[in-house]
Protein backbone atom coordinates (compact mmCIF):
# COMPACT_ATOMS: atom_id res chain seq x y z
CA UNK A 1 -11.94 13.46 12.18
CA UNK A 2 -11.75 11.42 9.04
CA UNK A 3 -9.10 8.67 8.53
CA UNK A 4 -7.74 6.75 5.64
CA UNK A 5 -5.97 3.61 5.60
CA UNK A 6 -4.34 3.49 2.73
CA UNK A 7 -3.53 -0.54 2.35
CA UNK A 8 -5.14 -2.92 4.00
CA UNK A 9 -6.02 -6.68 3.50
CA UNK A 10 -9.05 -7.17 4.40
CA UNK A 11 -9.84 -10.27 1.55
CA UNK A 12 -7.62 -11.87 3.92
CA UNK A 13 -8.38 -15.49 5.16
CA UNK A 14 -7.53 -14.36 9.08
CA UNK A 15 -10.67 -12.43 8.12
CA UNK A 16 -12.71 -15.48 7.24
CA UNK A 17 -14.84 -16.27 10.26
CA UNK A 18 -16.17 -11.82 11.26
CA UNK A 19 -15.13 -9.83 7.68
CA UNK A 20 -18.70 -8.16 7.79
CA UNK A 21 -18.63 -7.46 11.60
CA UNK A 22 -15.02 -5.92 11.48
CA UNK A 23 -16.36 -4.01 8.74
CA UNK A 24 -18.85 -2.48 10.08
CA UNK A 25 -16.49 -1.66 13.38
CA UNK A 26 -13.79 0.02 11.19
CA UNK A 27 -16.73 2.12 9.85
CA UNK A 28 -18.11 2.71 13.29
CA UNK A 29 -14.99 3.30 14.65
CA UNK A 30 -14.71 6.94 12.45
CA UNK A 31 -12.05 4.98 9.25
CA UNK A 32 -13.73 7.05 6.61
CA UNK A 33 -12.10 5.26 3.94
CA UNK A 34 -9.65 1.98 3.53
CA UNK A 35 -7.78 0.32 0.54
CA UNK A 36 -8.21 -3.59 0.19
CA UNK A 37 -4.55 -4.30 -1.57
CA UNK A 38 -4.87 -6.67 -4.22
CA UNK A 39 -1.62 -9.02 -4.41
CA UNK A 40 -2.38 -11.99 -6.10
CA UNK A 41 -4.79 -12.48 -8.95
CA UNK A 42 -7.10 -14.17 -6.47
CA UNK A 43 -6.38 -11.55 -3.80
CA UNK A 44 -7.35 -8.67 -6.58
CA UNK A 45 -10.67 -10.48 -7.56
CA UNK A 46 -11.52 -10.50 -3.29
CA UNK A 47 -10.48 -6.74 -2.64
CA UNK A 48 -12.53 -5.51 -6.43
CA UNK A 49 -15.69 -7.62 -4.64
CA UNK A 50 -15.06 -5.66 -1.53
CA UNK A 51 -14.74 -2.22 -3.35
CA UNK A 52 -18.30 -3.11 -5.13
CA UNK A 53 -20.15 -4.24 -2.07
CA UNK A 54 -18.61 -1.02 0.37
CA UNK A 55 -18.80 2.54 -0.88
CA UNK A 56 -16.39 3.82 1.43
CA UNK A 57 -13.60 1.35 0.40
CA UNK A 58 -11.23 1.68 -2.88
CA UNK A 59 -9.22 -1.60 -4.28
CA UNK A 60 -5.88 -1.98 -6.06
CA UNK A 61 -4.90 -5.10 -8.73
CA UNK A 62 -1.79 -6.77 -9.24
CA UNK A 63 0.80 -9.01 -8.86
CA UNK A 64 3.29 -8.80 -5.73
CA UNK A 65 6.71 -9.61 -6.32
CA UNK A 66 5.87 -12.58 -3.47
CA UNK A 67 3.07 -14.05 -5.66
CA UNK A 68 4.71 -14.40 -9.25
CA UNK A 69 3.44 -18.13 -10.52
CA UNK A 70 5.60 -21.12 -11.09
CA UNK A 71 5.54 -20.90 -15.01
CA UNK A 72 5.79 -17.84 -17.11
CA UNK A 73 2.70 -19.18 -19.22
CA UNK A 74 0.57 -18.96 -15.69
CA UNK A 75 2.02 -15.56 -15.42
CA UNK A 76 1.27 -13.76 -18.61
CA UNK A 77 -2.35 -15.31 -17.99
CA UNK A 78 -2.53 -13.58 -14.61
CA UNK A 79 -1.37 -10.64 -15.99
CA UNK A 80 -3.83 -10.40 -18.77
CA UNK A 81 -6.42 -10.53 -15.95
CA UNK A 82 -5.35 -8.32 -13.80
CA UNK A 83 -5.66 -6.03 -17.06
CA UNK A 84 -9.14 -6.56 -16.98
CA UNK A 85 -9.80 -6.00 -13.84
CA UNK A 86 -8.21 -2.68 -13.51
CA UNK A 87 -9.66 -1.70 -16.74
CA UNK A 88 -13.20 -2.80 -15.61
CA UNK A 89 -13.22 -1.00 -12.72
CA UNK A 90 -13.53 1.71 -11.29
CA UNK A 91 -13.06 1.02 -7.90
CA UNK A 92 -9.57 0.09 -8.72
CA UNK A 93 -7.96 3.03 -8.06
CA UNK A 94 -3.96 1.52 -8.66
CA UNK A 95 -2.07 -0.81 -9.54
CA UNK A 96 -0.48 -2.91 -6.49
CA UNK A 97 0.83 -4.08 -4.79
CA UNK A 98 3.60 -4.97 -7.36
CA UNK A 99 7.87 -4.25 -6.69
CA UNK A 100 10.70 -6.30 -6.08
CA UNK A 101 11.75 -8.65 -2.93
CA UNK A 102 14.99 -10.27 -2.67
CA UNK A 103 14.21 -11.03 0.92
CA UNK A 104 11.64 -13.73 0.39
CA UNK A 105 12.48 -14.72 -3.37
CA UNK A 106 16.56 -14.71 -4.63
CA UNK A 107 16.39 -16.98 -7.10
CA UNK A 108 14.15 -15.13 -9.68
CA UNK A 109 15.18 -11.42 -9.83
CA UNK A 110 15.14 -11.04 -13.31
CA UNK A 111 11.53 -12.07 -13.34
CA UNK A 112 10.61 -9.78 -10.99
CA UNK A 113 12.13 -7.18 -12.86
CA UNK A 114 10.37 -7.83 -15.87
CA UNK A 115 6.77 -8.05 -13.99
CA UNK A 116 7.24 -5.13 -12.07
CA UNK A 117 8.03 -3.16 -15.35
CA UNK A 118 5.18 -4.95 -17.40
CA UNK A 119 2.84 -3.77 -14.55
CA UNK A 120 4.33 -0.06 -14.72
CA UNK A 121 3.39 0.09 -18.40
CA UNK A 122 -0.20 -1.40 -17.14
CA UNK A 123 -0.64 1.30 -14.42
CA UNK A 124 0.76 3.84 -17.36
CA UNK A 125 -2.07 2.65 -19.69
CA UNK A 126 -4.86 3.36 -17.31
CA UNK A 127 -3.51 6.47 -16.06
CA UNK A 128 -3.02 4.67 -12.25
CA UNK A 129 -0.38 5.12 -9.80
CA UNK A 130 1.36 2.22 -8.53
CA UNK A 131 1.85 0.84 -4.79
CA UNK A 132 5.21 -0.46 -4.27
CA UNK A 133 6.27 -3.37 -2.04
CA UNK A 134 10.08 -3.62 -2.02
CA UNK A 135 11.99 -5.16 0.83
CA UNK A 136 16.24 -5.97 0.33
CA UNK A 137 15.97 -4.55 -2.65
CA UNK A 138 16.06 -0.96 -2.43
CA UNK A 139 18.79 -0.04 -5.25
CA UNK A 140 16.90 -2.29 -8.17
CA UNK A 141 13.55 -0.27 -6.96
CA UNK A 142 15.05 2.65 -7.23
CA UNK A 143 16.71 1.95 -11.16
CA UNK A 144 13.92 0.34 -12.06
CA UNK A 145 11.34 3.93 -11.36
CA UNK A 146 14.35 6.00 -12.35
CA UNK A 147 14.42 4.33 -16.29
CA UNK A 148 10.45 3.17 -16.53
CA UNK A 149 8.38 6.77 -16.43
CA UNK A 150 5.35 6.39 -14.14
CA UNK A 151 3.06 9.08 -15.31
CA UNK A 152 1.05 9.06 -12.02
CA UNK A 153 3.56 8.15 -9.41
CA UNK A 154 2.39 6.31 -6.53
CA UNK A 155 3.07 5.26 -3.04
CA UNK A 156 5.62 3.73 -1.49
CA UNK A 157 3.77 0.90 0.79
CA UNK A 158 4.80 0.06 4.19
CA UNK A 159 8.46 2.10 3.54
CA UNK A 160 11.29 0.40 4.98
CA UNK A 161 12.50 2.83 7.03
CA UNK A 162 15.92 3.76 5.06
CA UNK A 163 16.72 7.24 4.55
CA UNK A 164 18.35 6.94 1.07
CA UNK A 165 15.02 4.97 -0.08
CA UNK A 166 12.71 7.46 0.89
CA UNK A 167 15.17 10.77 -0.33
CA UNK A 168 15.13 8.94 -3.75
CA UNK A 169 11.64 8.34 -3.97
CA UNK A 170 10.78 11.78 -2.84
CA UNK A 171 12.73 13.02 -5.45
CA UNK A 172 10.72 10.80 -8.19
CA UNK A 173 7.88 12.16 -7.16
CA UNK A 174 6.50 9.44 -5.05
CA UNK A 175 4.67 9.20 -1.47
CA UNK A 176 5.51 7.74 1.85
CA UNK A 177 3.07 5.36 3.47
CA UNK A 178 4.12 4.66 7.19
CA UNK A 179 2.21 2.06 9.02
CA UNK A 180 2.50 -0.25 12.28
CA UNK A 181 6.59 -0.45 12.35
CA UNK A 182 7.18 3.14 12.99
CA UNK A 183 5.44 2.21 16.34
CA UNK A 184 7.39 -0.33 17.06
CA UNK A 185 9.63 0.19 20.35
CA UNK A 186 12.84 -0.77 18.19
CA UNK A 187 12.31 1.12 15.12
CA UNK A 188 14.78 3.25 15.89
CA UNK A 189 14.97 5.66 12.99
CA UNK A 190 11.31 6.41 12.80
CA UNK A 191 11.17 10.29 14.38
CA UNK A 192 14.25 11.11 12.01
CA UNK A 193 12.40 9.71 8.96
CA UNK A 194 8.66 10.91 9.22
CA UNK A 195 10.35 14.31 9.99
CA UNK A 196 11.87 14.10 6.93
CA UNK A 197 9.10 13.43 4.94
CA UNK A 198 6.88 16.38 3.92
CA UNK A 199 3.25 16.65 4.80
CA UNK A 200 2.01 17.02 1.56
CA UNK A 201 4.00 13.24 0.98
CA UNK A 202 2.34 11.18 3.67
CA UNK A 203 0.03 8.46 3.81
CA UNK A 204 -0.61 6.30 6.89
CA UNK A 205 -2.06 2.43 6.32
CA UNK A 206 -2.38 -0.54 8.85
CA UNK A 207 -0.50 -3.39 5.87
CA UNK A 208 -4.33 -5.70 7.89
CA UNK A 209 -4.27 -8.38 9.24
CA UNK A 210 -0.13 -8.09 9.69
CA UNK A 211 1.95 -5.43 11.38
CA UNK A 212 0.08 -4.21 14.21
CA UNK A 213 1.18 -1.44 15.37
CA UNK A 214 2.02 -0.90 19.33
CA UNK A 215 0.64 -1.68 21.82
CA UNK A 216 -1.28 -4.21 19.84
CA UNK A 217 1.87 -5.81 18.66
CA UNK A 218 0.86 -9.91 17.94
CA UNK A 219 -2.84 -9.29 17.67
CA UNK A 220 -4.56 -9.65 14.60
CA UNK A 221 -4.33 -6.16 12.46
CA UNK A 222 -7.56 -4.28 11.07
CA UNK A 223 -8.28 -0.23 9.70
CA UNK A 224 -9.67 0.79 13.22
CA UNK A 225 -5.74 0.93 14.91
CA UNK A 226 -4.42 2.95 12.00
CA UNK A 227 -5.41 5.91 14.74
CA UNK A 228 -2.05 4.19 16.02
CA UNK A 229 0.34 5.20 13.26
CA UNK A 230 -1.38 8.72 12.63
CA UNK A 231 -0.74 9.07 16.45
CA UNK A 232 3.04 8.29 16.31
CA UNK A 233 3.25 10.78 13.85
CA UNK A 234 1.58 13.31 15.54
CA UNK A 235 4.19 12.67 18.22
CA UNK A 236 7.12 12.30 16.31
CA UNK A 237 6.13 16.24 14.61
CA UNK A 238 4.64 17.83 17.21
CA UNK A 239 1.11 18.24 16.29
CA UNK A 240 -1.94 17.00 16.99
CA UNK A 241 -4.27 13.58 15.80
CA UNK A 242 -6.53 15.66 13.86
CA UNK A 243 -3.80 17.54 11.71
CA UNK A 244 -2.23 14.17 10.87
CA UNK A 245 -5.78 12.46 9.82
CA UNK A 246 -6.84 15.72 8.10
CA UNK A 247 -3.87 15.87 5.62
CA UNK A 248 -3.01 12.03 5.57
CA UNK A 249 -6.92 11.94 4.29
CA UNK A 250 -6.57 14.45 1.81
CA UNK A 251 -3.12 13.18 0.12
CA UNK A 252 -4.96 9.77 0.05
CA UNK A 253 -7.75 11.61 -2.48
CA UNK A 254 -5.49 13.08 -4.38
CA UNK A 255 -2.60 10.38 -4.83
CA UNK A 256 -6.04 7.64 -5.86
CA UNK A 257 -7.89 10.25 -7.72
CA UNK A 258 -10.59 9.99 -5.00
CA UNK A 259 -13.25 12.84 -5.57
């Protein structure tokens, strides 16, 4: 059975003290491939070193909505990096996580706007897909795709689980990546939205070192429990571990350009 965790954190400082041991678990532990999700310029620098030193993991670059600098100078800088990066290599395999979040940030919307878009036209220019973060802001998201092309889609990261949200980004082209929350005893709308969701749409991802799914709920997150979230899934359609690995795994490939 091979799994994939789609996003995952691994350049994470909660990983400070064991990264190399937990690495070598996940691998043990049958996760055929992960994602380290860049987020920051720093955090896209730490998951590009991962990619390099692991051939069985893949990085994204860019800028989360949650890690735009204080000054716009810093920012363009940041961006201009990130550029680099992506275009230097080719372990980076999108551009992410980038979106909108009104939850954490209100008072600079526009500017989210405007790096969001500036890093569509980046993904657009390296023929990447995009990993979107957006949390209480689903209706900018969604105008935001719907006006600024992206030529190779992407992946919805962590969806909030919101039924107009995911019908819209279906419709754009776009896939769903469920991870520990769809466990979670009062996610109530999980069954109805993975079984709205088409197989061929799906990705499954643990969001490590946060969000772990039940029953390790408070315990620190890693790729080994994304078993967890294939599981509920399995449940939640009716069919078994294996199916859910087996085409979770191959939409991964195809959505990163993963030979």
């Amino acid at each position: 059975m091979k799994l994939f965790d789609s996003h995952a954190h691994l350049d994470d400082e909660k990983f400070q003290e064991d990264r190399e041991l937990i690495i070598q678990q996940i691998k043990e532990a049958g996760v055929t491939n992960f994602i380290s999700a860049g987020y920051s310029l720093e955090g896209s620098k730490k998951a590009v070193e991962l990619a390099n030193k692991y051939d069985f993991i893949y990085a994204t670059a860019g800028i989360s909505p949650n890690d735009i600098p204080q000054t716009e100078e810093e920012l363009w800088k940041m961006l201009d990096e990130i550029k680099k990066i992506a275009k230097q290599n080719k372990k980076v395999v999108a551009i992410g996580e980038i979106g909108l979040d009104y939850y954490w940030n209100k008072n600079n919307k526009a500017l989210q706007k405007q790096v969001f878009m500036k890093q569509i036209e980046m993904a657009n220019t390296f023929n990447l897909p995009i990993v979107i973060h957006t949390r209480e802001a689903v209706m900018d998201t969604l105008e935001i795709l719907k006006k600024n092309e992206v030529i190779c889609k992407g992946v919805f990261h962590c969806c909030p689980l919101n039924y107009e949200l995911v019908k819209e980004a279906l419709k754009l082209g776009f896939y769903i990546s469920f991870a520990g929350p769809v466990t979670f005893k009062n996610s109530k709308n999980a069954d109805e939205i993975i079984g709205f969701v088409p197989f061929e749409r799906m990705l499954i991802e643990t969001d490590s070192p946060y969000l772990s799914p039940e029953p390790l709920r408070g315990k620190r997150n890693d790729p080994r429990n994304v078993k967890y979230i294939a599981q509920k899934i399995a449940d939640a359609r009716n069919i078994t571990l294996e199916e859910v690995a087996e085409f979770t795994y191959e939409n991964a490939k195809r959505i990163f350009h993963i030979n």
